[in-house]
Protein backbone atom coordinates (compact mmCIF):
# COMPACT_ATOMS: atom_id res chain seq x y z
CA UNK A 1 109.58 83.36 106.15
CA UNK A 2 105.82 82.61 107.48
CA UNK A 3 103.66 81.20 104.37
CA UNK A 4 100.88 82.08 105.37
CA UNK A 5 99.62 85.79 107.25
CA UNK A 6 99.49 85.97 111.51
CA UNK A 7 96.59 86.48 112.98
CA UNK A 8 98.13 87.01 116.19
CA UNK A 9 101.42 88.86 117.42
CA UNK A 10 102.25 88.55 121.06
CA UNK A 11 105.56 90.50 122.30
CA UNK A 12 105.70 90.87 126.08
CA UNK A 13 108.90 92.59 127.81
CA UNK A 14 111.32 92.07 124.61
CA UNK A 15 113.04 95.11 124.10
CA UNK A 16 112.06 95.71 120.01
CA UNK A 17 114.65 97.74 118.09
CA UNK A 18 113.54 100.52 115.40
CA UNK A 19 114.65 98.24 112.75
CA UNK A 20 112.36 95.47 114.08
CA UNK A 21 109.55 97.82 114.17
CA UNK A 22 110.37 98.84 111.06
CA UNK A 23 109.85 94.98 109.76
CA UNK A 24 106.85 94.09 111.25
CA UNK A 25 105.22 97.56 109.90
CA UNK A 26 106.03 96.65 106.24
CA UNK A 27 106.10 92.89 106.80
CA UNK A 28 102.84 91.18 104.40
CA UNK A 29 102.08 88.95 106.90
CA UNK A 30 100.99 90.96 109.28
CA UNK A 31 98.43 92.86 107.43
CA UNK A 32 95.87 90.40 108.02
CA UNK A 33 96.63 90.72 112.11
CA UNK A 34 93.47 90.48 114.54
CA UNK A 35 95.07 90.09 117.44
CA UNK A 36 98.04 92.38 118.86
CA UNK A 37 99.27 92.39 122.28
CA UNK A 38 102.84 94.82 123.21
CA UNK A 39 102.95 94.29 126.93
CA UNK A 40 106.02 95.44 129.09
CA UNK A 41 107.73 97.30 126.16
CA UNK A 42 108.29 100.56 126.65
CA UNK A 43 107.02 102.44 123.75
CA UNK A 44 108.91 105.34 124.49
CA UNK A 45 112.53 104.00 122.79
CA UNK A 46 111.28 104.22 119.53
CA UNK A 47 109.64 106.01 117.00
CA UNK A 48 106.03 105.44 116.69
CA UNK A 49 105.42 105.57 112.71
CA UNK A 50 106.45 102.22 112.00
CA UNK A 51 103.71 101.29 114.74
CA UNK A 52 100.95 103.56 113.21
CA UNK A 53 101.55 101.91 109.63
CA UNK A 54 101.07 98.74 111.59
CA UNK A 55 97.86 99.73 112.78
CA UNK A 56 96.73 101.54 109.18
CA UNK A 57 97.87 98.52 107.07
CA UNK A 58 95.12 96.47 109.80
CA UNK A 59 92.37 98.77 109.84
CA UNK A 60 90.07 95.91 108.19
CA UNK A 61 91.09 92.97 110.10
CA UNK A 62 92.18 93.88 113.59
CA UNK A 63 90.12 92.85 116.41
CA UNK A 64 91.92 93.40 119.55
CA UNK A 65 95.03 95.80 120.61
CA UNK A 66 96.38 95.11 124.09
CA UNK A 67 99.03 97.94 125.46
CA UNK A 68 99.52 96.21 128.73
CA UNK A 69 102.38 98.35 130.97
CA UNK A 70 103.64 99.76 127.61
CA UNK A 71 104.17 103.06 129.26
CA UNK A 72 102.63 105.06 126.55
CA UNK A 73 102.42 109.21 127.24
CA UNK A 74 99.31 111.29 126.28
CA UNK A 75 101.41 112.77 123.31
CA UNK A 76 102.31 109.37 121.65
CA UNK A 77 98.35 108.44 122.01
CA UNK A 78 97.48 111.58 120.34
CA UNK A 79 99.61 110.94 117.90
CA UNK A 80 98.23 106.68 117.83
CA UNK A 81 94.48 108.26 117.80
CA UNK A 82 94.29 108.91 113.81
CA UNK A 83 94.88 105.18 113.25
CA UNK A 84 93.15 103.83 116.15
CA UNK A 85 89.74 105.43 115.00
CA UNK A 86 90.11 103.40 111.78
């Protein structure tokens, strides 16, 4: 229940479930995001729309993404590409 919108999200090896992702894709305060680090999570336990609304509900405000040991395949960045060129 944040009152006003993050500017940074920082989750390093927390194991995320779909429903969290799910949150923090649809979640109004983090559409103003310019900072967003996932470090240690494994991005392969999940699916990865709730991430690429994330990144598409951003597009005007974020700065920095940091995948740090995320583990991330070629076929989930192909499929991360459409919203990272935003």
């Amino acid at each position: 229940h944040l009152k006003t919108p993050l500017k940074t999200l920082s989750v390093t090896n927390f194991p995320l479930s779909d429903s969290d992702w799910n949150y923090l894709s649809l979640c109004p305060n983090t559409s103003q995001l310019k900072h967003l680090e996932l470090r240690d999570i494994r991005q392969t336990y999940f699916s990865l729309e709730p991430l690429i609304i994330l990144l598409d509900s951003t597009t005007t405000t974020l700065e920095n993404l940091d995948f740090e040991a995320c583990g991330i395949t070629d076929f989930q960045l192909q499929a991360l590409l459409p919203a990272l060129r935003h």
